[in-house]
N, C-alpha and C. Protein backbone atom coordinates (compact mmCIF):
# COMPACT_ATOMS: atom_id res chain seq x y z
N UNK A 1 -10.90 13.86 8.50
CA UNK A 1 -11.68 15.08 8.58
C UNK A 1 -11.62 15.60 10.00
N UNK A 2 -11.89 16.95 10.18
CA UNK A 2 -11.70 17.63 11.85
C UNK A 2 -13.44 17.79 11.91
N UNK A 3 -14.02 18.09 11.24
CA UNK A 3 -15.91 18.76 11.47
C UNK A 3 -16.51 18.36 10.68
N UNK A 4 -17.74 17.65 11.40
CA UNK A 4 -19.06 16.91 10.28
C UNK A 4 -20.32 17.73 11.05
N UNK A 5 -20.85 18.44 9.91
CA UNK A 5 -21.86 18.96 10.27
C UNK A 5 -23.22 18.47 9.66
N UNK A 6 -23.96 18.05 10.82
CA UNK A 6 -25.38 17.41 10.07
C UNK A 6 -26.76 18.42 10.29
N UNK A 7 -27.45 18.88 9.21
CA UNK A 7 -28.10 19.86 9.77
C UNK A 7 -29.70 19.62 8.98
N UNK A 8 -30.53 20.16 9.46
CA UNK A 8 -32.10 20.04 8.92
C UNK A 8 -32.49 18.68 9.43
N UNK A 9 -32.39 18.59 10.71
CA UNK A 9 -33.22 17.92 11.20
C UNK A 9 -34.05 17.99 12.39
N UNK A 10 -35.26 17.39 12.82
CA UNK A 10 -35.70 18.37 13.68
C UNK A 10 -35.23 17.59 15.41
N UNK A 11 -34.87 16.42 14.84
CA UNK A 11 -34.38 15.52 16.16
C UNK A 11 -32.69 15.06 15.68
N UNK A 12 -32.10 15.56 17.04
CA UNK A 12 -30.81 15.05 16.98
C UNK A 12 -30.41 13.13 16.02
N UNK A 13 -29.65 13.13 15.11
CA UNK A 13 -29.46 12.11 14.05
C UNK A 13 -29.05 10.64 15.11
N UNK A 14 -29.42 9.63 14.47
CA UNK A 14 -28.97 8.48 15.58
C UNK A 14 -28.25 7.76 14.03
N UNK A 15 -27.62 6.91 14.71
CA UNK A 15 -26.86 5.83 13.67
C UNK A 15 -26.06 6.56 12.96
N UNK A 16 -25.41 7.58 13.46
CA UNK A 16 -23.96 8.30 12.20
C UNK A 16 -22.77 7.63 12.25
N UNK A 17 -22.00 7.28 11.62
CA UNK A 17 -20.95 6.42 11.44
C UNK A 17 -20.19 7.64 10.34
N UNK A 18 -19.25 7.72 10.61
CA UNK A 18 -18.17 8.62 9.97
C UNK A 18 -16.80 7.39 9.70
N UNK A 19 -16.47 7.61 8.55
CA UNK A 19 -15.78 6.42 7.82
C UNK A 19 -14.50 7.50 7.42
N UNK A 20 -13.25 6.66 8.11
CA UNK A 20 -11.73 7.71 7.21
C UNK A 20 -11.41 6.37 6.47
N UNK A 21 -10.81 6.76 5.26
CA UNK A 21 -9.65 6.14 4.46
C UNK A 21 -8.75 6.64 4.12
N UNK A 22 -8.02 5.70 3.47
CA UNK A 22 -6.89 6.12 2.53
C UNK A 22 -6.11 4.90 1.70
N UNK A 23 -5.46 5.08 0.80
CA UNK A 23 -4.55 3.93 0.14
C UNK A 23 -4.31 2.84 1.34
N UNK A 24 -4.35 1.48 1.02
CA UNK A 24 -4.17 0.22 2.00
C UNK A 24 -2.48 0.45 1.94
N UNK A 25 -2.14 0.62 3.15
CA UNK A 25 -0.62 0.56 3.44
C UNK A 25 -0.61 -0.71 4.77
N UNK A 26 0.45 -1.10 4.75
CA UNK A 26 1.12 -2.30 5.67
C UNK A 26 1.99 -1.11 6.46
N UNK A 27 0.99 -1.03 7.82
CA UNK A 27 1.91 0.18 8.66
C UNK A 27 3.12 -1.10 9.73
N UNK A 28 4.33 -0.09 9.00
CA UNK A 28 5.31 -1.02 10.16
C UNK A 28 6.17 0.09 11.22
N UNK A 29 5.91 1.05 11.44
CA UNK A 29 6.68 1.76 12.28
C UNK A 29 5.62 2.38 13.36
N UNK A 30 6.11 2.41 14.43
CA UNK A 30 5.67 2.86 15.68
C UNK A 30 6.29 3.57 16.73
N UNK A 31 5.92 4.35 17.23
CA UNK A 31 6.47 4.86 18.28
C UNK A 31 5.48 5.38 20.10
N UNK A 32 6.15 4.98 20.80
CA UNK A 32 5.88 5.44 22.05
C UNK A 32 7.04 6.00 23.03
N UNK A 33 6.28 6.88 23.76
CA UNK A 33 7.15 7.48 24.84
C UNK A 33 6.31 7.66 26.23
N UNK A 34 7.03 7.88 27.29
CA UNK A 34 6.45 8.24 28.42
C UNK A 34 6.14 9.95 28.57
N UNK A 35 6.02 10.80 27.40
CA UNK A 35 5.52 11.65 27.23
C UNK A 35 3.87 11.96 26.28
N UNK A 36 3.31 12.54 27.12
CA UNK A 36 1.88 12.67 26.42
C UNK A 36 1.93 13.58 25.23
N UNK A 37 2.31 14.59 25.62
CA UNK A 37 2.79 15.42 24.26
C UNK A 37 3.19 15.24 23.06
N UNK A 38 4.28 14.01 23.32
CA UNK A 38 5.53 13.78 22.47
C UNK A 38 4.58 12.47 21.94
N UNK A 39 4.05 12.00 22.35
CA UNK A 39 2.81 10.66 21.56
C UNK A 39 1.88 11.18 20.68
N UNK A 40 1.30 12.85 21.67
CA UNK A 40 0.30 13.33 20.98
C UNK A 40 0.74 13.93 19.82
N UNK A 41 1.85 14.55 19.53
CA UNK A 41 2.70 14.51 18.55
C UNK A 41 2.65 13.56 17.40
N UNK A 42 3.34 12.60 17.27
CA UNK A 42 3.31 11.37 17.16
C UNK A 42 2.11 11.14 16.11
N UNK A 43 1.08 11.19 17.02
CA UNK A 43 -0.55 10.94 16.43
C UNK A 43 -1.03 11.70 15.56
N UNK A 44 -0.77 12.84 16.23
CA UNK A 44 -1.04 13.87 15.12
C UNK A 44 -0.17 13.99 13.60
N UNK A 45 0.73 13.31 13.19
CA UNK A 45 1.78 13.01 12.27
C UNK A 45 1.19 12.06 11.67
N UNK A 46 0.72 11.30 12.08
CA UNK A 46 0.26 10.04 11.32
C UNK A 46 -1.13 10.45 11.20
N UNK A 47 -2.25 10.83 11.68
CA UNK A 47 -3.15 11.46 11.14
C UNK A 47 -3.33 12.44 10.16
N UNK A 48 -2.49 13.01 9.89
CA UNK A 48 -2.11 14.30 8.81
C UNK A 48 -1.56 13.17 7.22
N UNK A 49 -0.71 12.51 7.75
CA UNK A 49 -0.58 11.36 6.88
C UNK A 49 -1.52 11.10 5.82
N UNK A 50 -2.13 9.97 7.26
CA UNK A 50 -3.81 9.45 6.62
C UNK A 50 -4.33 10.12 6.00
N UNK A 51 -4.60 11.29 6.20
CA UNK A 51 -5.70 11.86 5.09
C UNK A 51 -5.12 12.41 4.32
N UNK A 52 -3.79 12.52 4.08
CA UNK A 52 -3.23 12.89 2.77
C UNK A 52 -2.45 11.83 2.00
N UNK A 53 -3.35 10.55 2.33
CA UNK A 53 -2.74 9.52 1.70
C UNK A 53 -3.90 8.32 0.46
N UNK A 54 -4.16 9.31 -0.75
CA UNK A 54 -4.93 8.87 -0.76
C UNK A 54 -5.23 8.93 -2.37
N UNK A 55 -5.09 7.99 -3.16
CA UNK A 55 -3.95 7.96 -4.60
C UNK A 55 -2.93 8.88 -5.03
N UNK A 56 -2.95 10.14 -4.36
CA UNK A 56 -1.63 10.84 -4.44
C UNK A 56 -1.19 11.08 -3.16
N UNK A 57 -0.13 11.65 -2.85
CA UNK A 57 0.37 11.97 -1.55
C UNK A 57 -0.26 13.91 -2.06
N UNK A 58 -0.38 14.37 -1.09
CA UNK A 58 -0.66 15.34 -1.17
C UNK A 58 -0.33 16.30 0.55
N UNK A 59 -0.10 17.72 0.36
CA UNK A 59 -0.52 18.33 2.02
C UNK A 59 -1.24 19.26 1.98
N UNK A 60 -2.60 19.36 1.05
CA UNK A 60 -3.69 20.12 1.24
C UNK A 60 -4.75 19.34 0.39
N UNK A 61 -5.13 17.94 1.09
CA UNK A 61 -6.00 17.41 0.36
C UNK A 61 -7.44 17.72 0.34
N UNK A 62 -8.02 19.00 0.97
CA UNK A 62 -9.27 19.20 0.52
C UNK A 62 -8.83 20.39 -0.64
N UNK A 63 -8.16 20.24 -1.35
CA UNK A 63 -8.01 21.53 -2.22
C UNK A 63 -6.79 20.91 -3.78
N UNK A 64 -5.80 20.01 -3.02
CA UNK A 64 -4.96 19.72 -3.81
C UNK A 64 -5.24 17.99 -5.09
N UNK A 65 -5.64 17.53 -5.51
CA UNK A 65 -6.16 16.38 -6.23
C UNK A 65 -5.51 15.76 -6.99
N UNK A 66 -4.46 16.26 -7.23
CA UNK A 66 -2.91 15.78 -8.15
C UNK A 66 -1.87 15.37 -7.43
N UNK A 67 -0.93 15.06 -7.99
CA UNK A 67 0.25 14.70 -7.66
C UNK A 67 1.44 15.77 -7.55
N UNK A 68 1.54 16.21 -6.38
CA UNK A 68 2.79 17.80 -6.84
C UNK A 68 4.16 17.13 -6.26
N UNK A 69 5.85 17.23 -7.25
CA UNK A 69 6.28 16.60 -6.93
C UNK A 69 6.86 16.67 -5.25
N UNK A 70 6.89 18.67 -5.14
CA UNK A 70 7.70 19.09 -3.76
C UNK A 70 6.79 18.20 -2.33
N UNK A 71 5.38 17.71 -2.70
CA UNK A 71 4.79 16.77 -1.03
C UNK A 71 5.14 15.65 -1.18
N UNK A 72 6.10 14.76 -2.26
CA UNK A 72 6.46 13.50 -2.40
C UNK A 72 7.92 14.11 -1.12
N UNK A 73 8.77 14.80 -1.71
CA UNK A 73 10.16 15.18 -0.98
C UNK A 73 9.97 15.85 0.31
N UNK A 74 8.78 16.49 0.59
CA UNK A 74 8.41 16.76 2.08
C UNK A 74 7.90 15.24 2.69
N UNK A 75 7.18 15.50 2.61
CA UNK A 75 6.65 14.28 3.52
C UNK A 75 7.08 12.92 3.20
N UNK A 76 7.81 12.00 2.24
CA UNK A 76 8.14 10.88 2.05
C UNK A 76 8.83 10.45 3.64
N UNK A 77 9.85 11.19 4.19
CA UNK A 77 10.48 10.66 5.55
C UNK A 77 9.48 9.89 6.33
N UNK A 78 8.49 10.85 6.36
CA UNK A 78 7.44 10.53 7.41
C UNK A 78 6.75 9.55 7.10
N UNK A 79 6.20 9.54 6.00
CA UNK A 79 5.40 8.25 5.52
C UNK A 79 6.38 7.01 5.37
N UNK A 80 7.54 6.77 5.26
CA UNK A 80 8.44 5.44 4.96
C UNK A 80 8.39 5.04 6.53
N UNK A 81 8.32 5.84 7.52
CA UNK A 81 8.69 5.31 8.73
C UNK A 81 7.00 4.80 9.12
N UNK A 82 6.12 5.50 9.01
CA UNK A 82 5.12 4.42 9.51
C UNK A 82 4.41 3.69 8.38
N UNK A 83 4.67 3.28 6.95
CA UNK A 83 4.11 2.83 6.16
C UNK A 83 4.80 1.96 4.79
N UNK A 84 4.41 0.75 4.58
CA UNK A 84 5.48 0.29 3.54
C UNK A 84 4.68 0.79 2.30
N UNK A 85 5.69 1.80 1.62
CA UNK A 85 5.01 2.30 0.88
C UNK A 85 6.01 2.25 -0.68
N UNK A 86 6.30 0.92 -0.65
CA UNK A 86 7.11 0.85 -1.88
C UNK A 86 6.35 0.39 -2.97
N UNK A 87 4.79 0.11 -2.92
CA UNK A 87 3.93 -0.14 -3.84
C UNK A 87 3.92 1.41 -4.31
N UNK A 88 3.25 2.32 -3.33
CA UNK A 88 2.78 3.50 -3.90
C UNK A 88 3.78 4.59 -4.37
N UNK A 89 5.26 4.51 -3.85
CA UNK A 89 5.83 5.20 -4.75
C UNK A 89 6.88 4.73 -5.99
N UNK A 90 6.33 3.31 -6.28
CA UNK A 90 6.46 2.75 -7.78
C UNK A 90 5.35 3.21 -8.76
N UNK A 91 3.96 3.28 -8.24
CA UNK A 91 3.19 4.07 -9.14
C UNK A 91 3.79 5.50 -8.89
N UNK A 92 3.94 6.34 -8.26
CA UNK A 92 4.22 7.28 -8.43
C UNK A 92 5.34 7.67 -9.60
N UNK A 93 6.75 6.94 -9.35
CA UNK A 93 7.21 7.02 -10.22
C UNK A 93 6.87 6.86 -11.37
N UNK A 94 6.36 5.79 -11.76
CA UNK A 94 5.50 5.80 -13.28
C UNK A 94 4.98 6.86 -13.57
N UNK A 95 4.16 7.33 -12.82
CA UNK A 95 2.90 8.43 -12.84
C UNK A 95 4.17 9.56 -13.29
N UNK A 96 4.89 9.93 -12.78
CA UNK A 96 6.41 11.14 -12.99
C UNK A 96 6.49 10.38 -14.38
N UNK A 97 7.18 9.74 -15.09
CA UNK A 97 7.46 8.61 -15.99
C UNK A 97 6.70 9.06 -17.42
N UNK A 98 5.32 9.14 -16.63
CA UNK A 98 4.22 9.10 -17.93
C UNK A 98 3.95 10.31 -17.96
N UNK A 99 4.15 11.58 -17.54
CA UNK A 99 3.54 12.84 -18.30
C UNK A 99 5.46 13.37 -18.17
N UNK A 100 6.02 12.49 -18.62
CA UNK A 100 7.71 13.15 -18.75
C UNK A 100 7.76 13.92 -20.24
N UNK A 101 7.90 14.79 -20.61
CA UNK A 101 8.58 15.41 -22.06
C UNK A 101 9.08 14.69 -22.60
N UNK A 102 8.88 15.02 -24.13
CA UNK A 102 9.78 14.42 -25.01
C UNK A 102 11.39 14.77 -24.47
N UNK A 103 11.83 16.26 -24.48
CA UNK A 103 12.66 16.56 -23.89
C UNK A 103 13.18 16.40 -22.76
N UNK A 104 12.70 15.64 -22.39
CA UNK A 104 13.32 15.06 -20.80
C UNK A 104 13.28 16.07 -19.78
N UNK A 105 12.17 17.30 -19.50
CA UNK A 105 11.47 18.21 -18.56
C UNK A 105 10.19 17.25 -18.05
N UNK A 106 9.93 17.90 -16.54
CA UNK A 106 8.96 17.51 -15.97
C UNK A 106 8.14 18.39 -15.43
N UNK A 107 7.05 18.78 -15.77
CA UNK A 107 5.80 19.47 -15.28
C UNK A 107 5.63 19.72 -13.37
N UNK A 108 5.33 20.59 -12.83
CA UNK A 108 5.30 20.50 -11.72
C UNK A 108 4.25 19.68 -10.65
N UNK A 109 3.52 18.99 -12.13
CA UNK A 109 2.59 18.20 -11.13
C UNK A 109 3.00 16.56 -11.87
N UNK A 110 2.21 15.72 -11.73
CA UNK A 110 2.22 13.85 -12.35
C UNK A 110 1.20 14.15 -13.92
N UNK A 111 0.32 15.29 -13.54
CA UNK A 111 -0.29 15.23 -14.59
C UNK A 111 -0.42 16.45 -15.47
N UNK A 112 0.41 16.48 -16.66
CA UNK A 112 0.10 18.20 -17.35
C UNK A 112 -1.33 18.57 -17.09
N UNK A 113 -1.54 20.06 -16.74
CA UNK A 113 -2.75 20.68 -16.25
C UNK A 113 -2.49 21.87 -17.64
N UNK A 114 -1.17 22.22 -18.02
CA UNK A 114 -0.95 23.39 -19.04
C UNK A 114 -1.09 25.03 -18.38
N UNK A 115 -1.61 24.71 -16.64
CA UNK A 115 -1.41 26.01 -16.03
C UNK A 115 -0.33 26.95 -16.63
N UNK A 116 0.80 26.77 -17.01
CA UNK A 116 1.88 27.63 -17.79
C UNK A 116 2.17 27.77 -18.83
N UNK A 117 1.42 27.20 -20.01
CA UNK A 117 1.62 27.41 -21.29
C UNK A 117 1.76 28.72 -21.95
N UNK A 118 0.78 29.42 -21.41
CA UNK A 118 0.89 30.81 -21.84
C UNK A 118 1.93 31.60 -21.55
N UNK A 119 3.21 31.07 -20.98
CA UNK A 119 4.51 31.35 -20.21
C UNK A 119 5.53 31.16 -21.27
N UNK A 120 5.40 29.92 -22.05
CA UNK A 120 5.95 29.47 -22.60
C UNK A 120 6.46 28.11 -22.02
N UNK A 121 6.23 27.64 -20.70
CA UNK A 121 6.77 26.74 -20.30
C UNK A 121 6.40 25.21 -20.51
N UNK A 122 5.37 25.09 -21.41
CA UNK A 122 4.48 23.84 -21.88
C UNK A 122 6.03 22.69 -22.62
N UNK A 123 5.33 22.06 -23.39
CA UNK A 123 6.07 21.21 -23.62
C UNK A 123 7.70 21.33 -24.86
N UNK A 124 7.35 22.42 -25.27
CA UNK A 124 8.78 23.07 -26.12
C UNK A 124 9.66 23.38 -25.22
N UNK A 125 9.28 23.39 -24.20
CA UNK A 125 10.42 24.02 -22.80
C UNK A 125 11.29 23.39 -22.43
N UNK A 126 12.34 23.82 -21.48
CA UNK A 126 13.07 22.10 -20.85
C UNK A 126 14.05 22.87 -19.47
């Protein structure tokens, strides 16, 4: 998260503890440089990560809650280099796997939503 706002109180809050997660990954990649920028960089990459790592991969996780396949093929580079993440994209694959067509088409998300049916593009499609 970037902003926690605590409000209605009449004395400044004591004891706040702000908690991040995400999926348990075994981080094995690292990087440093003798540039501050190029670290702060760096940090900021793997923080964007983190919070979009978190039963789906996602890159708008206060808005996005599914699985879309185009943030697996964006961001996978990034996440293989600081994270062993061959647990989570074996579920993923499944997850692709299990809402697959009879016809062998795939929905643009892991989970039919039917956003396009009225298109014609539901499951008669391919």
């Amino acid at each position: 998260f970037r902003f926690v706002e605590i409000c209605c109180t009449a004395e400044p809050p004591s004891g706040v503890v702000g908690l991040s997660y995400r999926t348990a990954f075994d981080e094995w990649g690292a990087f440093g440089s003798s540039n501050v920028r190029v670290n702060g960089g760096y940090e900021l990459v793997k923080n964007a990560l983190n919070s979009n790592l978190l039963s789906v991969q996602s890159d708008c996780p206060h808005r996005e809650k599914i699985q879309y396949g185009g943030d697996i093929v964006a961001d996978s580079p990034a996440a293989l280099h600081f994270y062993d993440m061959s647990a989570f994209y074996r579920k993923v694959v499944r997850d692709w796997r299990d809402q697959q067509w009879s016809n062998g088409a795939y929905a643009g998300t892991s989970h039919w939503l039917a956003l396009n049916d009225y298109a014609g593009i539901g499951t008669g499609s391919g």
